[in-house]
N, C-alpha and C. Protein backbone atom coordinates (compact mmCIF):
# COMPACT_ATOMS: atom_id res chain seq x y z
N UNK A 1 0.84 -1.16 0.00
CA UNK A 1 0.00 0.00 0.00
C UNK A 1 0.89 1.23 0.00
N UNK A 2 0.70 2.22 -0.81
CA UNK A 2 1.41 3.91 -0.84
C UNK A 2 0.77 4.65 -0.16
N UNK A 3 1.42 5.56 -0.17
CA UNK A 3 0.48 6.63 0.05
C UNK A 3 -0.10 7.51 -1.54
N UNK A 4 -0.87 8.61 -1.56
CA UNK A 4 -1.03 8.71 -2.78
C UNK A 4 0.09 9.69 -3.02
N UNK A 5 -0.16 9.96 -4.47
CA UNK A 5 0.57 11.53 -4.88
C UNK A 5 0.04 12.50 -5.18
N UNK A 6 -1.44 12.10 -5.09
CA UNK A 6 -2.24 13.10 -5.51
C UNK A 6 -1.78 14.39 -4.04
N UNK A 7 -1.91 15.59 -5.44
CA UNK A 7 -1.33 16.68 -4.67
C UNK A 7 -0.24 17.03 -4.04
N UNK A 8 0.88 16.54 -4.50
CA UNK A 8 2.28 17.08 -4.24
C UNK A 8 2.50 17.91 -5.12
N UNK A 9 3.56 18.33 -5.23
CA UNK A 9 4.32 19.58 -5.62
C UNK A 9 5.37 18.68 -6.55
N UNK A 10 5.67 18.86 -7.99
CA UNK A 10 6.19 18.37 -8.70
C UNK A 10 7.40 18.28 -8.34
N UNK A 11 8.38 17.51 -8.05
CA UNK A 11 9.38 17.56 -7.58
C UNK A 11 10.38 16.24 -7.91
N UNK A 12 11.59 16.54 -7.95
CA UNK A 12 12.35 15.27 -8.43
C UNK A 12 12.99 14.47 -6.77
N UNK A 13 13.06 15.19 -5.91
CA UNK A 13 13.40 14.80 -4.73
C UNK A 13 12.42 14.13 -3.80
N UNK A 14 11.33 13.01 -4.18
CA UNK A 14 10.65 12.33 -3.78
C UNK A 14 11.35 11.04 -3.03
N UNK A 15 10.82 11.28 -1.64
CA UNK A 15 11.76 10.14 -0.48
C UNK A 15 10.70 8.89 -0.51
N UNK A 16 11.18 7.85 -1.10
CA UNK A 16 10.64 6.85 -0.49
C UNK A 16 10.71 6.25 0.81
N UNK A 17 9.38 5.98 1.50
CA UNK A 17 9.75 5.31 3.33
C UNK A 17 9.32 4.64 3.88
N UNK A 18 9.90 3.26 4.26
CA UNK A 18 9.16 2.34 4.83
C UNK A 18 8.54 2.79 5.69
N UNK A 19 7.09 2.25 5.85
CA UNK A 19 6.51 2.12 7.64
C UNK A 19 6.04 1.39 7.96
N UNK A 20 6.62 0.95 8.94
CA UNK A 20 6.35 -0.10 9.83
C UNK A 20 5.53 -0.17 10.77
N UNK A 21 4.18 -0.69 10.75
CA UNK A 21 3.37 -0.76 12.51
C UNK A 21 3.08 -2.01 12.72
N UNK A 22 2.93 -2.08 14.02
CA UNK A 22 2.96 -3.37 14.84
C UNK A 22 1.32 -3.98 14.83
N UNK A 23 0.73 -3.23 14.44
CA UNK A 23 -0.16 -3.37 15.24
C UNK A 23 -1.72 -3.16 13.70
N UNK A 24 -2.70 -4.40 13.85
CA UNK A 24 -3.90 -3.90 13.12
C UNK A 24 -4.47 -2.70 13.29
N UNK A 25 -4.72 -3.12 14.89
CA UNK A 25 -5.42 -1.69 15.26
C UNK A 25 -5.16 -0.09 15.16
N UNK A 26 -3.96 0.04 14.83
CA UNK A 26 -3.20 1.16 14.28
C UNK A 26 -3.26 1.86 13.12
N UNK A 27 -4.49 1.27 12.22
CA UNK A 27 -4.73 1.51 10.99
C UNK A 27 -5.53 2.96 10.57
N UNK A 28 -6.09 3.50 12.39
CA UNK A 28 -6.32 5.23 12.13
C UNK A 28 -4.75 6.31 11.96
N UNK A 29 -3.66 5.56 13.19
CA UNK A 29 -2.51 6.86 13.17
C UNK A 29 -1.91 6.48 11.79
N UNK A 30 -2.34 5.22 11.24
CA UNK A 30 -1.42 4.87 9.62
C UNK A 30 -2.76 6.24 8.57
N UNK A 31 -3.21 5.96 8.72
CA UNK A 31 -3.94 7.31 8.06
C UNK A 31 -3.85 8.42 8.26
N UNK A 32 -3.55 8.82 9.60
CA UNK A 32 -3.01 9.95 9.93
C UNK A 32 -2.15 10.99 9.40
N UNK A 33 -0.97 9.68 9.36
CA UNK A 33 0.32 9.85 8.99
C UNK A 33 0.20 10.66 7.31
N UNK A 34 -0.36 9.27 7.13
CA UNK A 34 -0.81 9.50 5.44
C UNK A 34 -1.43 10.97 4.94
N UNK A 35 -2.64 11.21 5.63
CA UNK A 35 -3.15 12.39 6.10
C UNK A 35 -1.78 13.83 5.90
N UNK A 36 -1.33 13.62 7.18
CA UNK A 36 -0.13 14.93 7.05
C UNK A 36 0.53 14.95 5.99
N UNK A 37 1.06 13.59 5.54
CA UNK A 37 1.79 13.86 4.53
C UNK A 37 1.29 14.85 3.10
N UNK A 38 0.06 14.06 3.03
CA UNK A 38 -0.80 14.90 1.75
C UNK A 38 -0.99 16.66 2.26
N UNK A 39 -1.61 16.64 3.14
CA UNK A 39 -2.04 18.41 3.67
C UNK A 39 -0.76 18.90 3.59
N UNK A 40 0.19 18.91 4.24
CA UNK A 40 1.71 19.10 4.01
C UNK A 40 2.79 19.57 2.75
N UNK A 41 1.51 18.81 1.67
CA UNK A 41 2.15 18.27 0.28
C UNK A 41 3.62 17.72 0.71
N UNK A 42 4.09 17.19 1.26
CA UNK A 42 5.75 16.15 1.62
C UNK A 42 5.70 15.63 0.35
N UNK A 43 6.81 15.90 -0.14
CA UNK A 43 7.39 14.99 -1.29
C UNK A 43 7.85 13.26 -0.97
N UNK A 44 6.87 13.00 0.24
CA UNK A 44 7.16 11.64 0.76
C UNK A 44 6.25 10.17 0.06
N UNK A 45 7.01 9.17 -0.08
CA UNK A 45 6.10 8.23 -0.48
C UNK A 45 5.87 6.68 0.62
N UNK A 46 5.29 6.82 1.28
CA UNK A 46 5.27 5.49 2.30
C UNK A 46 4.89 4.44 1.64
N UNK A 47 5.73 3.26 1.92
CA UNK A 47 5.58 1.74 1.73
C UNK A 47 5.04 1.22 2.83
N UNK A 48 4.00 0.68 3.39
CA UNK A 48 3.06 0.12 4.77
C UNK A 48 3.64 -1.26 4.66
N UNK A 49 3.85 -1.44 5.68
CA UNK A 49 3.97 -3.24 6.20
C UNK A 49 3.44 -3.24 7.63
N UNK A 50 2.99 -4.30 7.87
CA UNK A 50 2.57 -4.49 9.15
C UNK A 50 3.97 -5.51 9.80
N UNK A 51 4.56 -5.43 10.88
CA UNK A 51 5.33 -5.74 11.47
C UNK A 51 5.38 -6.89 12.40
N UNK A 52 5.38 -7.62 12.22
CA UNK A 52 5.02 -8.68 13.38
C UNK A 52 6.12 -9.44 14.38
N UNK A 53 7.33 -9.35 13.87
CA UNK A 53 8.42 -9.90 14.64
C UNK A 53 8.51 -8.52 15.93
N UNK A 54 9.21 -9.17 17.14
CA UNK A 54 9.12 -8.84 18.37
C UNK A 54 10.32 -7.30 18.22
N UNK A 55 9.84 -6.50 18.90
CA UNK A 55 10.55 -4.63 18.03
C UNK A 55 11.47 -4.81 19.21
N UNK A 56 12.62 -5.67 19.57
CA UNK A 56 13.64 -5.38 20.55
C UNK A 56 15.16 -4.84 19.75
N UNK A 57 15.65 -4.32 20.37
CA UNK A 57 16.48 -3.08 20.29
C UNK A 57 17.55 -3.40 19.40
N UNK A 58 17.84 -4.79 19.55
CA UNK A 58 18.52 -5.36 18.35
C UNK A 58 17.94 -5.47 17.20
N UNK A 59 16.54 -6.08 17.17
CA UNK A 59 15.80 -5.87 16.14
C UNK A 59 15.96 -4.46 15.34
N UNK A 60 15.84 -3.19 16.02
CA UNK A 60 15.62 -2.04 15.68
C UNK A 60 16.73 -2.43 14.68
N UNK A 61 17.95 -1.85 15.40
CA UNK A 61 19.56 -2.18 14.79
C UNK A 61 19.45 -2.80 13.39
N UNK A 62 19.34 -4.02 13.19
CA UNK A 62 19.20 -5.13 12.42
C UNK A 62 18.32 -4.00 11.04
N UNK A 63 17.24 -3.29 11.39
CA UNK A 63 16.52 -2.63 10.61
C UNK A 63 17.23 -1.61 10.00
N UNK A 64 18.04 -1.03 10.44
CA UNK A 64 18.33 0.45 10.02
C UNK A 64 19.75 0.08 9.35
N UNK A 65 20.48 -0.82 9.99
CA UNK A 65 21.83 -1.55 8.77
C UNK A 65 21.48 -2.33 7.72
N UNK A 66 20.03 -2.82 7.84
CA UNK A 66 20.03 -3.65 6.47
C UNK A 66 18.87 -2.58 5.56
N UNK A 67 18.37 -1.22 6.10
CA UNK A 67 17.43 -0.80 5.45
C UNK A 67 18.41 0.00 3.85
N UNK A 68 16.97 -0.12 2.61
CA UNK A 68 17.99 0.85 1.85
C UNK A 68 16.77 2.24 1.75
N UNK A 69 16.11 2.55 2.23
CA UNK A 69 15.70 3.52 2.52
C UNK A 69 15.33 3.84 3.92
N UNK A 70 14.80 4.72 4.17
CA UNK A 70 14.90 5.29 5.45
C UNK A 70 13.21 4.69 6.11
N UNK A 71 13.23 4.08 7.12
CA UNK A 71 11.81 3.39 8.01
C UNK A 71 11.30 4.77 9.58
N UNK A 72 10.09 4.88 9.34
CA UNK A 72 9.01 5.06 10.23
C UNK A 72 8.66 3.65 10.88
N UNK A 73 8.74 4.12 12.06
CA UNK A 73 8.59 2.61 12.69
C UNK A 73 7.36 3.34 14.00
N UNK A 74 6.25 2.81 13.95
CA UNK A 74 5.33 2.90 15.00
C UNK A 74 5.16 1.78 15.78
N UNK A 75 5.60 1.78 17.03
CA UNK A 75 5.83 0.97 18.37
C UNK A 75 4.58 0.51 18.88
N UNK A 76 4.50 -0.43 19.54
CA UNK A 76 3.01 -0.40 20.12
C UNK A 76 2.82 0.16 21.07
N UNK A 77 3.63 1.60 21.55
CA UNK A 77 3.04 2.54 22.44
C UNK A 77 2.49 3.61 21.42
N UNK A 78 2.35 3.47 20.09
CA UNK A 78 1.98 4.37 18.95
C UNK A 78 2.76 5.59 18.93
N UNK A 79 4.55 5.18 19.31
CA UNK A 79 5.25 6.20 19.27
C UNK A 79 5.84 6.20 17.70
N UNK A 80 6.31 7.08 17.46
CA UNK A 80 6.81 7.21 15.75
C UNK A 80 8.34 7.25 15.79
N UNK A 81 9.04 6.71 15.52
CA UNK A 81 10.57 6.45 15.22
C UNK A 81 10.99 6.22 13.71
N UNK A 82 12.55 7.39 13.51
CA UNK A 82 13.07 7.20 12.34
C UNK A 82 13.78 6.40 12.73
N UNK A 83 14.24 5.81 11.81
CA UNK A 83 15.60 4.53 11.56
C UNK A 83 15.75 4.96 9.91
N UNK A 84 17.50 5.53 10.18
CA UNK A 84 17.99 5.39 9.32
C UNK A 84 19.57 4.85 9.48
N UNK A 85 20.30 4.99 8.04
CA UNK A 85 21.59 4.70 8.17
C UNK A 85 22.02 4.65 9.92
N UNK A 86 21.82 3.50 10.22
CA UNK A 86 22.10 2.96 11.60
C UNK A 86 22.35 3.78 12.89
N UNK A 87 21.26 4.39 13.04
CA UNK A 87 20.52 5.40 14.21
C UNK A 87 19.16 5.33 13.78
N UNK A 88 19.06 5.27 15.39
CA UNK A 88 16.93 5.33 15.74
C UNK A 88 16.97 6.56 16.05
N UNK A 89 16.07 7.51 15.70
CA UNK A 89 15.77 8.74 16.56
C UNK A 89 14.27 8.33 17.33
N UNK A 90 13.92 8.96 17.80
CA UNK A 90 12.77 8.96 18.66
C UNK A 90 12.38 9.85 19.84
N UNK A 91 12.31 11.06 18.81
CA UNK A 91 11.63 12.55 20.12
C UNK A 91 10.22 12.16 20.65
N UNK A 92 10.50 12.48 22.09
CA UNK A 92 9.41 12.11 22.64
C UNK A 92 8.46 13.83 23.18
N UNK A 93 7.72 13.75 22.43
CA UNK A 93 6.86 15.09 22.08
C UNK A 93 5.99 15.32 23.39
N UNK A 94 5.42 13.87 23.60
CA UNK A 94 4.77 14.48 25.19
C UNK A 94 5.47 14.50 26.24
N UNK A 95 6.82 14.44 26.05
CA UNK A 95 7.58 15.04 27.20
C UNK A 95 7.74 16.36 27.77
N UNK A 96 7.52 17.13 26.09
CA UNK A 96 7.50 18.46 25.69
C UNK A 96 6.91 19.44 26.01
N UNK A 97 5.21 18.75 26.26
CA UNK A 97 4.19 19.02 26.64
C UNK A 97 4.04 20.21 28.26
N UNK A 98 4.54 19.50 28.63
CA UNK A 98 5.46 20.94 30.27
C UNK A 98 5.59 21.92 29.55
N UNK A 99 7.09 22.07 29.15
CA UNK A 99 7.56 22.85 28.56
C UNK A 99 6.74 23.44 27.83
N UNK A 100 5.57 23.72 27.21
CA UNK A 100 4.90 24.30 25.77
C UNK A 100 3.63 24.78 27.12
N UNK A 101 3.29 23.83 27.77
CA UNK A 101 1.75 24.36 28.17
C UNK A 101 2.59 25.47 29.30
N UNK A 102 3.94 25.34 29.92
CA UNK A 102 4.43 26.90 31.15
C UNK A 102 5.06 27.33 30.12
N UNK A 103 5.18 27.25 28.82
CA UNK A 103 6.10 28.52 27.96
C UNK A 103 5.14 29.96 27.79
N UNK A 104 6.45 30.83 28.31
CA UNK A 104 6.12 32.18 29.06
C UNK A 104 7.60 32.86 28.92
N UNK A 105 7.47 34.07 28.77
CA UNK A 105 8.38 35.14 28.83
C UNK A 105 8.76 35.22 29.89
N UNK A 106 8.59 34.95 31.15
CA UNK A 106 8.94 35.14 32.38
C UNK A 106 10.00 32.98 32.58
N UNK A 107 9.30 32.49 32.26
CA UNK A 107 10.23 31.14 32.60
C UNK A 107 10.97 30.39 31.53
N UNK A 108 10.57 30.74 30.66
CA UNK A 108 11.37 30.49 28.70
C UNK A 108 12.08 31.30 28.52
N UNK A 109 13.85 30.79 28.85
CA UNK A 109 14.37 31.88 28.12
C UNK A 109 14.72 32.29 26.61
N UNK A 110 14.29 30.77 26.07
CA UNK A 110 14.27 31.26 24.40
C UNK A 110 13.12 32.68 23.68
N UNK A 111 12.15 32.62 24.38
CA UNK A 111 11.28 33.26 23.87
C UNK A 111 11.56 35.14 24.67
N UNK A 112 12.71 35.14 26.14
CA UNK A 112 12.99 36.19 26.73
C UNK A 112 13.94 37.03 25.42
N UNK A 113 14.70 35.90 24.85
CA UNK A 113 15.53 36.62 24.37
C UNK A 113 14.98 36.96 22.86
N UNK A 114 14.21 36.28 22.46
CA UNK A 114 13.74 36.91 20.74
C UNK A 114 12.55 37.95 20.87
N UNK A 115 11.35 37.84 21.81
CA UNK A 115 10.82 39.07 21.96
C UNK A 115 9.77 39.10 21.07
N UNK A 116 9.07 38.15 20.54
CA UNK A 116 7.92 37.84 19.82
C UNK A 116 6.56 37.79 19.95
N UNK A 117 5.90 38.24 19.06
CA UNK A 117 4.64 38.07 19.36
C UNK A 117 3.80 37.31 18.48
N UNK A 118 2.51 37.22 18.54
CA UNK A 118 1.86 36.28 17.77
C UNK A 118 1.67 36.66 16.18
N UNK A 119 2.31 37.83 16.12
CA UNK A 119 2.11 38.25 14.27
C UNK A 119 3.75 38.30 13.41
N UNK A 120 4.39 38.04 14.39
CA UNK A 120 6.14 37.23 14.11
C UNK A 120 6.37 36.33 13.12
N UNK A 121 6.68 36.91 12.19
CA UNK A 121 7.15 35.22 10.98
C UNK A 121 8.65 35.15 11.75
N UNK A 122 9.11 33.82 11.99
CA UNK A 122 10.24 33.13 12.79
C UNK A 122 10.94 32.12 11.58
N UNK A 123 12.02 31.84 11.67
CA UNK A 123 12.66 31.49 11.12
C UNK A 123 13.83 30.42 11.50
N UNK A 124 13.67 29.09 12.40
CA UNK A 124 14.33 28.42 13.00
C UNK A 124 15.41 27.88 11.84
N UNK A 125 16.57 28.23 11.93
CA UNK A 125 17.46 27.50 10.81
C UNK A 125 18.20 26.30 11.64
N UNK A 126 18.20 25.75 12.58
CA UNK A 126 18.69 25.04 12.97
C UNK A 126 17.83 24.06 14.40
N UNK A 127 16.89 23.63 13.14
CA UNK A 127 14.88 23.03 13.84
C UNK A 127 16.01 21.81 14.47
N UNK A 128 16.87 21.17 14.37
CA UNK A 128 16.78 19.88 14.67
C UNK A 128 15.56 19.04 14.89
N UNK A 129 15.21 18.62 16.04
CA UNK A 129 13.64 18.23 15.97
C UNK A 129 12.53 18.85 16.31
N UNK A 130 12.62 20.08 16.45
CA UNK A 130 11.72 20.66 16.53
C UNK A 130 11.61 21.66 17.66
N UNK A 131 12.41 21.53 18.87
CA UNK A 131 11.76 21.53 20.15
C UNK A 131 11.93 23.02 20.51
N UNK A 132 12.88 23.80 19.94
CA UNK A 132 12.61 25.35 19.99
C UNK A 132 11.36 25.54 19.10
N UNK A 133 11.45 25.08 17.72
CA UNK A 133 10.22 25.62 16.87
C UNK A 133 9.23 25.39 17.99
N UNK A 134 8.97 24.06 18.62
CA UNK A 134 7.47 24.05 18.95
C UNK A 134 7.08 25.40 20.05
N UNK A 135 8.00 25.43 20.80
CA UNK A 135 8.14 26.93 21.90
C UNK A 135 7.51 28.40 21.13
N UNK A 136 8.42 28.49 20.19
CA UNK A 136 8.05 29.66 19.04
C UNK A 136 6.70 29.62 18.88
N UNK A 137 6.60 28.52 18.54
CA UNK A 137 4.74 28.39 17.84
C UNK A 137 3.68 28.41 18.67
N UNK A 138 4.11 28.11 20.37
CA UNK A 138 3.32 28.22 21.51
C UNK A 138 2.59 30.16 21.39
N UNK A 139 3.65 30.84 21.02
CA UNK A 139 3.16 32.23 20.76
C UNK A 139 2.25 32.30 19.82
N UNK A 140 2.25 31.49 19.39
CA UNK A 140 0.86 32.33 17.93
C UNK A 140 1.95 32.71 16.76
N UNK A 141 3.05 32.42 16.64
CA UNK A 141 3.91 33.02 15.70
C UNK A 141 3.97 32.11 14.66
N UNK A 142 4.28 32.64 12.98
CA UNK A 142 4.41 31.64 12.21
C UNK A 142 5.66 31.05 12.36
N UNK A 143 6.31 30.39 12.42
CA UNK A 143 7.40 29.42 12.63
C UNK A 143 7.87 28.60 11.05
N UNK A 144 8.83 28.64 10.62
CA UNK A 144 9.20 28.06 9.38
C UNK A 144 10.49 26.96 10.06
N UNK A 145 10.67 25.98 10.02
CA UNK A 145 11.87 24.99 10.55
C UNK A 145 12.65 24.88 9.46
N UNK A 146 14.05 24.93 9.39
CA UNK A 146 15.18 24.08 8.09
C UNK A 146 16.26 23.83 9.16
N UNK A 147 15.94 22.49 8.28
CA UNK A 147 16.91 21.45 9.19
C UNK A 147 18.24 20.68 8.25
N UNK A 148 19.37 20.92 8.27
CA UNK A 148 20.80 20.41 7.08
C UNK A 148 20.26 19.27 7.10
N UNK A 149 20.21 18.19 8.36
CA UNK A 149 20.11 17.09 8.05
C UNK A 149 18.68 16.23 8.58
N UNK A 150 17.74 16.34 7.96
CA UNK A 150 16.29 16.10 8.70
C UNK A 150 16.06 14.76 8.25
C-alpha cells in the first residue's frame, strides 16, 4: 500500500519510506500519517507493512543496517521512530508538553531573548527536531523549521 501523490508539488526529490506498525489496530494513526503527509504536500512516499516480529532493540539495529531507505517505525506505544543509516531517533513530544503548556516570557528563556509576538514570521534554521520551533509556535507566531540534516 502507498500513500497517494495526488497533490504534491512536482518535484524530483521524492523520499521513499518504509513504515512499519505493529499493530492492526493502528490503521487510524497509519492514516493519519498519510493524512499529514498529503495536507503538508511532503514529497514523501510510504511503503506500509505491518510488522510482526518482536521490536527489541537489536531488532531495531538489524533494521536500520540492512534498510535501503529510510523506516518510520510505530511501536506499540503508537510512538513514531526514524531509523535510518544505523541510528533510531525517537523525540518524545509528550515530554515536551510541560515545557509548551508553562512557555512564558517570564520562565522560557528562548522566547525572553527573541521578543515575539503572535504576528512574528520566525525562522528556526537550525529546527533539529523541533523543540525550539514548537516553543516559538506556543506564541501564535508563524514558525518556518530548516533542518541540514532532517
Amino acid at each position: 500500500m502507498t500513500a497517494s501523490r495526488q497533490g504534491f508539488k512536482e518535484s524530483s526529490n521524492i523520499m521513499h519510506c518504509q513504515l512499519y506498525y505493529v499493530s492492526e489496530s493502528q490503521h487510524s494513526q497509519v492514516a493519519d500519517i498519510q493524512a499529514l503527509i498529503i495536507a503538508h504536500q511532503l514529497p514523501i512516499i510510504l511503503h506500509l507493512e505491518l510488522f510482526t516480529d518482536k521490536l527489541s532493540q537489536k531488532r531495531r539495529q538489524q533494521l536500520t543496517q540492512a534498510a535501503t531507505q529510510p523506516i518510520l517505525l510505530l511501536d506499540e506505544k503508537n510512538k513514531l521512530s526514524w531509523l535510518s543509516d544505523g541510528l533510531s531517533v525517537a523525540p518524545e513530544w509528550d515530554k515536551l508538553q510541560r515545557r509548551v503548556v508553562s512557555a512564558g516570557r517570564k520562565s522560557e528563556l528562548l522566547l525572553q531573548a527573541v521578543k515575539i509576538t503572535s504576528d512574528s514570521q520566525v525562522i528556526d534554521a537550525t529546527a533539529g527536531f523541533g523543540h525550539d520551533s514548537l516553543i516559538l509556535a506556543s506564541t501564535g507566531a508563524q514558525v518556518i523549521m530548516i533542518e541540514q540534516q532532517p
